[in-house]
Protein backbone atom coordinates (compact mmCIF):
# COMPACT_ATOMS: atom_id res chain seq x y z
CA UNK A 1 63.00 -44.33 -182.95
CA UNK A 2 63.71 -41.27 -185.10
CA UNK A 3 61.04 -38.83 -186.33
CA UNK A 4 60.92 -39.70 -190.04
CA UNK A 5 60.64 -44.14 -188.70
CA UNK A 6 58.13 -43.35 -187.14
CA UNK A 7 55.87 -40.70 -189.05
CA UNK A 8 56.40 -43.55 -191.70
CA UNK A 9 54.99 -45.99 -189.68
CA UNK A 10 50.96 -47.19 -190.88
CA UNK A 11 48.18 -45.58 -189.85
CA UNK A 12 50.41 -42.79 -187.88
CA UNK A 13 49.21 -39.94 -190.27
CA UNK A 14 45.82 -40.35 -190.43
CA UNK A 15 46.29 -40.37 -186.33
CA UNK A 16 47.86 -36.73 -186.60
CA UNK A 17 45.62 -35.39 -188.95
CA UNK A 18 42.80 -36.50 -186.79
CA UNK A 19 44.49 -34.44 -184.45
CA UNK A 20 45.78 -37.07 -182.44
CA UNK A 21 42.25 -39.31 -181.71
CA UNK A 22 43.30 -42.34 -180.42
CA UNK A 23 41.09 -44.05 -181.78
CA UNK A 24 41.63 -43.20 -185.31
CA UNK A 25 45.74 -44.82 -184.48
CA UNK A 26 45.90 -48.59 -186.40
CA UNK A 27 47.09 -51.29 -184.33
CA UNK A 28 50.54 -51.33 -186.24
CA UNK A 29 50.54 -47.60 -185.42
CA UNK A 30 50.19 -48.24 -182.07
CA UNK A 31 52.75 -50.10 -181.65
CA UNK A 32 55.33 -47.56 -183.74
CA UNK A 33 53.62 -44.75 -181.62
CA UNK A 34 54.46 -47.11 -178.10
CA UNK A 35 57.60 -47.74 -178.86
CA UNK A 36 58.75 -44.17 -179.44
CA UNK A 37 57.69 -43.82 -176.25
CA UNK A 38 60.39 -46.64 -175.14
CA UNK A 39 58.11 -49.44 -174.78
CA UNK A 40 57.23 -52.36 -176.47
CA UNK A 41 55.28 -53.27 -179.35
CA UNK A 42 52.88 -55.74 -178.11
CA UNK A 43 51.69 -52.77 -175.49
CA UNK A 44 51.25 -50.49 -178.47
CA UNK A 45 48.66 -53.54 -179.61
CA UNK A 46 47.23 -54.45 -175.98
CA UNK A 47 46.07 -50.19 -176.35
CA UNK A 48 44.56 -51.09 -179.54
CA UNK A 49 42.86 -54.21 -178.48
CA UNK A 50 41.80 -52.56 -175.15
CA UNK A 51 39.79 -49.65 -177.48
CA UNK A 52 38.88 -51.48 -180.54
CA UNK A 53 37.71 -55.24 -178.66
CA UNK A 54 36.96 -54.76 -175.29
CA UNK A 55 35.51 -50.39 -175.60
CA UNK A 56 37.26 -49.36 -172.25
CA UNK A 57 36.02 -45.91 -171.10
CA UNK A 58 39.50 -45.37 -169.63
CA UNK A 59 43.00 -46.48 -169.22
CA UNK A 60 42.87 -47.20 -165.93
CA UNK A 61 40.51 -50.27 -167.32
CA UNK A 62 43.50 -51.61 -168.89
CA UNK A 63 44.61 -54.09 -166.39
CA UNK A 64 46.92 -56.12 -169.12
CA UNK A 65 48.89 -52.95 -169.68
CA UNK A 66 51.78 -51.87 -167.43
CA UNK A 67 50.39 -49.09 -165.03
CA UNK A 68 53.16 -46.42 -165.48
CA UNK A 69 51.91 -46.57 -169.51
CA UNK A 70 48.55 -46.02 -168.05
CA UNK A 71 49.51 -43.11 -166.48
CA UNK A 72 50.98 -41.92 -169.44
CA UNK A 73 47.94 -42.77 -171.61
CA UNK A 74 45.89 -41.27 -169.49
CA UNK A 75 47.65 -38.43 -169.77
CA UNK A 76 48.49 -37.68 -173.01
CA UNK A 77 45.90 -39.92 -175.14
CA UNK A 78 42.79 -40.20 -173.12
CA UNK A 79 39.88 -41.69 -174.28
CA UNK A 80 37.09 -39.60 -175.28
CA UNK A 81 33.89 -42.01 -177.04
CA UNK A 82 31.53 -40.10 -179.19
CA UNK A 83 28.47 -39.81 -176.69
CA UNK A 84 25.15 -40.60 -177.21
CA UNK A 85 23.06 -36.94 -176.16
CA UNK A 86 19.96 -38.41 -177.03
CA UNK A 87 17.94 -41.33 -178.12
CA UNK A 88 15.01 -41.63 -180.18
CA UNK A 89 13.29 -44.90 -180.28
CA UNK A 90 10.82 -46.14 -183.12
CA UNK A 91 7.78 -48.23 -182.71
CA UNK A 92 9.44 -50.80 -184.97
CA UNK A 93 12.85 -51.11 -182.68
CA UNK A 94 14.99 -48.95 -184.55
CA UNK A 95 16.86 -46.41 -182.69
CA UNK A 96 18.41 -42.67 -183.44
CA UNK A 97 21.19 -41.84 -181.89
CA UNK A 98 22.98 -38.21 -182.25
CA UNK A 99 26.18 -38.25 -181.28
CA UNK A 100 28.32 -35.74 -179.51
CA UNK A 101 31.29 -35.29 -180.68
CA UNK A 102 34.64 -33.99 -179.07
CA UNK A 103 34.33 -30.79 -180.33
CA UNK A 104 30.38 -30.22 -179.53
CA UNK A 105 29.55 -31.24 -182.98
CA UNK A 106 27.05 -33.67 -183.49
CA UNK A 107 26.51 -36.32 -185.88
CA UNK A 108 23.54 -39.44 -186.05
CA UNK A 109 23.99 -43.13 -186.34
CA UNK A 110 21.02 -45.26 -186.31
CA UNK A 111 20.42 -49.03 -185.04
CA UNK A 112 18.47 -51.07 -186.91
CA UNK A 113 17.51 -54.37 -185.70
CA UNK A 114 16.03 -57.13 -187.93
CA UNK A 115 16.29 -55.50 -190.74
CA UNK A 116 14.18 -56.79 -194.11
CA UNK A 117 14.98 -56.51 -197.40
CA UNK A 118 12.19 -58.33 -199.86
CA UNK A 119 13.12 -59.73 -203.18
CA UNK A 120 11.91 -61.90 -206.27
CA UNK A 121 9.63 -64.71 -204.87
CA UNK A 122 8.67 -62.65 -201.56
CA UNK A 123 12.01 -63.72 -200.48
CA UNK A 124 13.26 -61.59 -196.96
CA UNK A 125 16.57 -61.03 -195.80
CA UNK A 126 17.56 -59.92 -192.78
CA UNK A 127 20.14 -58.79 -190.65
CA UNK A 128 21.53 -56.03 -187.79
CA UNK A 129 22.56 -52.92 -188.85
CA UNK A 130 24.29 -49.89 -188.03
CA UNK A 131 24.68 -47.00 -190.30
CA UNK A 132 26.84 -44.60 -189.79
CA UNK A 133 27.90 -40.97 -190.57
CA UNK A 134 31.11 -39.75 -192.55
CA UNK A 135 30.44 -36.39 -192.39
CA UNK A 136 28.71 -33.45 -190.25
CA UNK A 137 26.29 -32.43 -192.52
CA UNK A 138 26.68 -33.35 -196.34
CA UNK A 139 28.00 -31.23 -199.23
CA UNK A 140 25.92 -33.26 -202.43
CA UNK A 141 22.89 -31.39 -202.03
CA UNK A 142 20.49 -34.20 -203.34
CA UNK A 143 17.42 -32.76 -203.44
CA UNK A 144 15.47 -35.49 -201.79
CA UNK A 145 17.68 -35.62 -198.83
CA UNK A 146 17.10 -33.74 -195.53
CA UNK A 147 20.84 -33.94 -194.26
CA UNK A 148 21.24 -31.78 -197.79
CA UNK A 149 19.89 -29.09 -196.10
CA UNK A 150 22.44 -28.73 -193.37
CA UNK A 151 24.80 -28.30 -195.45
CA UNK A 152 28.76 -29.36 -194.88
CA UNK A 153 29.74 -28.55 -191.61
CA UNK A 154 32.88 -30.49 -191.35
CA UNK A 155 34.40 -33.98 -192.29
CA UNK A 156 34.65 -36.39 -189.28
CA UNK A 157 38.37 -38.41 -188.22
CA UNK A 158 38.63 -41.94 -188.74
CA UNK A 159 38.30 -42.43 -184.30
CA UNK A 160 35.43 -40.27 -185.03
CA UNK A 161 33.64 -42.85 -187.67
CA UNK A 162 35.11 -46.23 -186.53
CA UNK A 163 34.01 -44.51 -182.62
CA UNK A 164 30.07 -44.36 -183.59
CA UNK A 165 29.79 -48.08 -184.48
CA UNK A 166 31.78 -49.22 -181.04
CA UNK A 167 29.65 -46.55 -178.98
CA UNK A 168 26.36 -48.68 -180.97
CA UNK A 169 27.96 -52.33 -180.76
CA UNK A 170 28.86 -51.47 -176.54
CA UNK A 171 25.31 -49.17 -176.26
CA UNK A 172 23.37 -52.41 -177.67
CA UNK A 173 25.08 -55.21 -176.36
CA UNK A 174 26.62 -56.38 -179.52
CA UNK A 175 29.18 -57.88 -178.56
CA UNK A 176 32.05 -59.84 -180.43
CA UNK A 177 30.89 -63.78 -180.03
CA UNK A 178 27.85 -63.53 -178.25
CA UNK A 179 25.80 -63.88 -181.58
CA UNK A 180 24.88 -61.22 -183.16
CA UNK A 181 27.76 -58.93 -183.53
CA UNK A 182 29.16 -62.02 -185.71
CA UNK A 183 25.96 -60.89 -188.26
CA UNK A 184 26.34 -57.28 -187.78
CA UNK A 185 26.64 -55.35 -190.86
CA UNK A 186 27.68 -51.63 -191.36
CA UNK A 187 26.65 -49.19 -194.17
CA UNK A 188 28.00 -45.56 -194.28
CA UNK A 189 24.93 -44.09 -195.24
CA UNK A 190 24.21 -41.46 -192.65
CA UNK A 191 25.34 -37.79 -192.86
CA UNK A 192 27.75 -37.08 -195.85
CA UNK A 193 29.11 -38.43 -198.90
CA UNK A 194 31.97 -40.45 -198.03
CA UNK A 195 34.22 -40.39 -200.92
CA UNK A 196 34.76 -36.97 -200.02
CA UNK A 197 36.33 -37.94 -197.01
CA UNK A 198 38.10 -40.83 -198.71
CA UNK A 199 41.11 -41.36 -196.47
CA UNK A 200 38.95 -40.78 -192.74
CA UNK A 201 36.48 -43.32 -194.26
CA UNK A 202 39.36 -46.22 -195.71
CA UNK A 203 41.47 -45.53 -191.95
CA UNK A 204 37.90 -46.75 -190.19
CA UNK A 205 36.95 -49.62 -192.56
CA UNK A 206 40.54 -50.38 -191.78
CA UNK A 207 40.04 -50.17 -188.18
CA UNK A 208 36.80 -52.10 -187.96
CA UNK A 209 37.93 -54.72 -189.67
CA UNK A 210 41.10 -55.08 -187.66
CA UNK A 211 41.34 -59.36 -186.77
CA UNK A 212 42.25 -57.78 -183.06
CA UNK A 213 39.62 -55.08 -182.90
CA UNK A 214 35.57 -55.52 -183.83
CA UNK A 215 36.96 -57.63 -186.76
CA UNK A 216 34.18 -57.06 -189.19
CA UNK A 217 34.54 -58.77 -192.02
CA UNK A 218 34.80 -56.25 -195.22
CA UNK A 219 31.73 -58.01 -196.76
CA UNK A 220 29.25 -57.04 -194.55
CA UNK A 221 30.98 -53.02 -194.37
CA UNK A 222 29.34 -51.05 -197.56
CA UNK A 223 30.22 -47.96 -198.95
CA UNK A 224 27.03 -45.91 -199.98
CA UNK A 225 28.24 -42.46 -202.82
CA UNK A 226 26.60 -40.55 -204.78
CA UNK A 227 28.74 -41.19 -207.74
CA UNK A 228 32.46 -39.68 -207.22
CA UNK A 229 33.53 -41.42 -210.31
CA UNK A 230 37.94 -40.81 -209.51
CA UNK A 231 37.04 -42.34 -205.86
CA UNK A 232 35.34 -45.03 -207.20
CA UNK A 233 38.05 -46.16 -209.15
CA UNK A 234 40.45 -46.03 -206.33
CA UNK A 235 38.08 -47.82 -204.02
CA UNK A 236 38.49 -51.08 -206.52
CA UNK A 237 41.82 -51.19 -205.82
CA UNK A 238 42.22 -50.68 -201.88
CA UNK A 239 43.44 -54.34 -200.59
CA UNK A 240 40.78 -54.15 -197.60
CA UNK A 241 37.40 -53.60 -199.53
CA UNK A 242 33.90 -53.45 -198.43
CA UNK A 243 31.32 -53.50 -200.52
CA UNK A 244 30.40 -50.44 -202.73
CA UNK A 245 26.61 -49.34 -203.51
CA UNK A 246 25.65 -46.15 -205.70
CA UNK A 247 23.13 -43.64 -205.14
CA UNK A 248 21.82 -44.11 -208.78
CA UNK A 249 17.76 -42.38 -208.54
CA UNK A 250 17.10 -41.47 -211.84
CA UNK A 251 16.86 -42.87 -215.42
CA UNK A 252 18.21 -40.55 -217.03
CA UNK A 253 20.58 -37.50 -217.24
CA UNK A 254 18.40 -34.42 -217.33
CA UNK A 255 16.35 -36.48 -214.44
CA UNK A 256 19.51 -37.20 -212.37
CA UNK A 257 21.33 -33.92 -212.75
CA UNK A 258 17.96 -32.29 -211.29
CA UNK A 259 17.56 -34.80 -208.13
CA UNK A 260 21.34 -34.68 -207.94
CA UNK A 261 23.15 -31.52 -208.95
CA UNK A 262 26.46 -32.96 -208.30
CA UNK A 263 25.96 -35.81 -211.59
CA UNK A 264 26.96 -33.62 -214.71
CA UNK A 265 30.38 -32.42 -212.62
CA UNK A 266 31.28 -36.26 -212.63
CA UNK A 267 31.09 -37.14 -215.97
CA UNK A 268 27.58 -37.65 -216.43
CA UNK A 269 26.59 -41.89 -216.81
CA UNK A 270 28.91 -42.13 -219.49
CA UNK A 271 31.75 -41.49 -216.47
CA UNK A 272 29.89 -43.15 -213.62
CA UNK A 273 28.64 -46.39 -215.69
CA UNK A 274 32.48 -46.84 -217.07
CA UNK A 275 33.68 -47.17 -213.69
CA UNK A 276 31.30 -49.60 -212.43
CA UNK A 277 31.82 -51.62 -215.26
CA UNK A 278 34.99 -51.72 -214.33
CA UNK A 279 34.82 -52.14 -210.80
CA UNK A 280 36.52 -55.52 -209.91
CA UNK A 281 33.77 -57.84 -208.01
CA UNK A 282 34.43 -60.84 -205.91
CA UNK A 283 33.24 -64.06 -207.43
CA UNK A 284 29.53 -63.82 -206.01
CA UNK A 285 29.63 -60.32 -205.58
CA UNK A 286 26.95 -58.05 -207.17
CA UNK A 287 27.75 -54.23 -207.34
CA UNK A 288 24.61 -52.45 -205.39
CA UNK A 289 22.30 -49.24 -206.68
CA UNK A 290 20.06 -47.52 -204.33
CA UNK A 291 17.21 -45.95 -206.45
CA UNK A 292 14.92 -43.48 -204.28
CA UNK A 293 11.38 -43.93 -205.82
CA UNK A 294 9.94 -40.84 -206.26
CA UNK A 295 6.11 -40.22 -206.66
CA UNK A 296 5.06 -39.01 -210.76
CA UNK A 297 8.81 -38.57 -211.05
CA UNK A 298 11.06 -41.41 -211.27
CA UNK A 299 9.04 -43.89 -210.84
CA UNK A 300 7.11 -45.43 -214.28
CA UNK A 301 7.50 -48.52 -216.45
CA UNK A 302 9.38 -46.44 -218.74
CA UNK A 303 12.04 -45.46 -215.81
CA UNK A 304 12.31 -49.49 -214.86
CA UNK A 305 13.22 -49.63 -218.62
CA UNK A 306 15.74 -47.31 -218.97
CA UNK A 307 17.56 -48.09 -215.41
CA UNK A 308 17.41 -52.20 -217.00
CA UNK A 309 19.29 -50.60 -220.37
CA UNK A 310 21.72 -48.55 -217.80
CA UNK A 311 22.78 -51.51 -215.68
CA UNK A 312 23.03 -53.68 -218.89
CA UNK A 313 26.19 -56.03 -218.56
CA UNK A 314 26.70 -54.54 -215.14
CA UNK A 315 26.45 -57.38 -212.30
CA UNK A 316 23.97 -55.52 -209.91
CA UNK A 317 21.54 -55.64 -207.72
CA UNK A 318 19.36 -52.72 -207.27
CA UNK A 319 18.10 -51.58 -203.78
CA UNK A 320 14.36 -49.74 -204.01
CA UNK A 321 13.67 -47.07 -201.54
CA UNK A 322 10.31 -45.42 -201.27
CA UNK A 323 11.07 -41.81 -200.26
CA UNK A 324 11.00 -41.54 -196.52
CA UNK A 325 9.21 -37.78 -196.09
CA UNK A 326 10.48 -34.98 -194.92
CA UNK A 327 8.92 -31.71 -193.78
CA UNK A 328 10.75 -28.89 -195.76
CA UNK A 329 10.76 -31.07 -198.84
CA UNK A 330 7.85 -31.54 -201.43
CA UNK A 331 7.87 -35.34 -203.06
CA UNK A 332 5.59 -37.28 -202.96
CA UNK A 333 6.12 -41.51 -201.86
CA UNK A 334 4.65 -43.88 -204.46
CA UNK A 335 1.62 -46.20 -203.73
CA UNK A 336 2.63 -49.76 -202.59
CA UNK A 337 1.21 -51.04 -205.65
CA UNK A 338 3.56 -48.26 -207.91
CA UNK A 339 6.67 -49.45 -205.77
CA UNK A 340 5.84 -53.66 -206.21
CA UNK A 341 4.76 -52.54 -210.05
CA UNK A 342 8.35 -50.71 -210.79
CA UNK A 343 10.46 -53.93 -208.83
CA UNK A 344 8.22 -56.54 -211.06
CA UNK A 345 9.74 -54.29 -214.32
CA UNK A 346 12.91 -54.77 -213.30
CA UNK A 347 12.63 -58.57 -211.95
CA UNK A 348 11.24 -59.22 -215.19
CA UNK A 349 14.09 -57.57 -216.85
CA UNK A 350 16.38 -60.41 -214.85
CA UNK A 351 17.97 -57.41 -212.75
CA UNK A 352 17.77 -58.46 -208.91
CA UNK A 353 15.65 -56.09 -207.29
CA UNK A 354 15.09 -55.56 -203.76
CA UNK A 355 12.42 -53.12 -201.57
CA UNK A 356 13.82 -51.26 -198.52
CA UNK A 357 11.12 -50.66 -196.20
CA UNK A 358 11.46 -47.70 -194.53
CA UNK A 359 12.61 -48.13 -190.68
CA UNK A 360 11.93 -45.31 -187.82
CA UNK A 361 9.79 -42.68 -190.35
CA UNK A 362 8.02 -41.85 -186.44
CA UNK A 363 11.22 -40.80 -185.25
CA UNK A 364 13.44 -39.82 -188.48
CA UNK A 365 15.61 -42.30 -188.51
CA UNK A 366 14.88 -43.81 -192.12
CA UNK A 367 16.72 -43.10 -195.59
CA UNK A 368 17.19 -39.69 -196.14
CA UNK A 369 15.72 -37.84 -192.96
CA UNK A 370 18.51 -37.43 -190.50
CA UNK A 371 18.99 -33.68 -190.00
CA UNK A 372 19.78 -33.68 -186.34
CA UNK A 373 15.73 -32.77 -185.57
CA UNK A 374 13.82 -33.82 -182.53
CA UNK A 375 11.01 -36.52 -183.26
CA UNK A 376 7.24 -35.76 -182.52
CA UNK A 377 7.92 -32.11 -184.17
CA UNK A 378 6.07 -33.35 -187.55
CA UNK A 379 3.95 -35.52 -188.45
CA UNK A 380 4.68 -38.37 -190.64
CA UNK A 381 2.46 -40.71 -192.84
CA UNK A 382 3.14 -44.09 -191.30
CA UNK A 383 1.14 -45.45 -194.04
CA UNK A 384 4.02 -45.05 -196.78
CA UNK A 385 5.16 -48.48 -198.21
């Protein structure tokens, strides 16, 4: 196959501008990549399957594929998993993992088991989660946010994101058909804002939802930004979509651009509203808005008001999230009874509103708090809501 076939082949340049990661290589690209090689197809997909489904730690575990190509794998693509330097295990079951890249950098994911999200009627929902990172560090700056203050280090390769939820799914025995890996859901809300790493992030939903690999389906994959209004709109129309939720957290623009610098250089609501209107939903699909509930700040009747004239005509859900403390920053959580008054506003209002309780504050593993820090070095108020 000649040079220009096969750099047109899918998923082949997101595979050399991860710097040749094979695990950031599509199945169709594996098979392009395979037979360039001089062999066939179907062994370009038995390497995918063998990474993607069954998490082989090397190529010499790939019995089904000829052992000359082993050889060759080995080789010239060998495996290399994010590893897991440390753990850091809650009292409630969740687990923090940072991850060691191939490079020495590291990045955290974080296992959630059982999660529980409550709703109108003291209705709970629950599932498995893992959520994952997009980038080392984070560039937004929101001022809430520890991982803000580590600034950007660098953006992370599709193998490099798709790699952290098959290191979780093989680390805690989640495996495809057993039970539940078939409820698992995946949000990329860790380090980074994602839409500023558009084409790693798309390449790993891409990946993960592969029918021959983890097969996830894209509804239970979401999408967590801070409002990059141009990525937004070009998330609507990717044909493999997960689910999209916006970092919303204030009521109104003075109030956002101060807990989120980054808001006035998108177009302000006028910008970021337009494009969720616009956003095309599934037939029972709401579009989600994480609002961080900051004590004396964003947090009164007269906030629940404003975000209920906001979200007007918009079919939403809104996710509540009691800010998870951090030790450099100053806020303040709200009282239980502040957090159940501001989701009554908004239930009242007809907007479906949810309450996030915060998972692994002992070992900074909730909302906002991963900054790559080793647990038991502060002291945190296990009594927030």
């Amino acid at each position: 196959m000649g040079q220009m076939a096969l750099h047109a082949q899918p998923g082949l340049d997101s595979f050399a501008a991860a710097g040749g990661d094979p695990l950031a290589l599509s199945r169709e690209g594996w098979g392009a990549l395979l037979q360039s090689w001089g062999w066939e197809r179907f062994h370009g997909f038995q390497a995918f399957r063998a990474l993607h489904r069954r998490h082989l730690a090397s190529w010499d575990e790939a019995r089904e594929v000829p052992r000359r190509l082993r050889e060759q794998l080995e080789n010239r693509l060998p495996i290399i998993w994010p590893v897991i330097d440390e753990r850091f295990i809650s009292g409630d079951g969740t687990v923090r993992s940072l991850l060691r890249l191939k490079d020495g950098e590291h990045v955290e994911a974080v296992f959630l088991p059982d999660e529980v999200f409550e709703g109108p009627a003291g209705l709970k929902r629950r599932r498995t989660t893992l959520c994952i990172s997009s980038q080392a560090g984070c560039p937004v700056n929101c001022q809430f946010c520890l991982t803000a203050l580590l600034g950007l280090r660098r953006n992370l390769g599709a193998g490099e994101i798709a790699g952290q939820v098959l290191t979780l799914v093989h680390e805690h025995g989640l495996r495809r058909g057993t039970g539940p890996c078939d409820r698992l859901n995946v949000v990329y809300m860790g380090m980074g804002e994602p839409m500023l790493n558009y084409e790693a992030v798309m390449q790993s939903v891409r990946l993960l939802c592969d029918d021959e690999g983890l097969a996830l389906p894209p509804r239970r994959v979401t999408i967590s930004t801070a409002g990059i209004v141009e990525k937004i709109r070009r998330f609507g129309t990717e044909p493999v979509r997960p689910r999209l939720a916006i970092s919303l957290n204030a009521s109104s623009e003075d109030q956002r651009q101060a807990l989120m610098p980054i808001h006035r250089g998108q177009g302000g609501f006028a910008a970021l509203l337009a494009a969720a209107r616009e956003f095309p939903l599934a037939k029972r699909e709401r579009l989600t808005f994480e609002y961080v509930l900051l004590a004396g700040i964003n947090d009164t009747d007269a906030d629940a008001g404003r975000l209920l004239q906001l979200l007007q005509g918009i079919r939403a859900k809104v996710n509540l999230i009691p800010w998870n403390q951090g030790p450099e920053l100053s806020w303040q959580t709200p009282s239980p009874e502040r957090v159940q008054g501001f989701q009554a506003r908004l239930l009242a209002g007809g907007l479906p509103a949810f309450v996030r309780r915060p998972r692994g504050l002992d070992v900074f593993a909730a909302c906002g708090q991963l900054s790559r820090r080793r647990a038991g070095a502060y002291t945190i108020n296990m009594q927030s809501p």
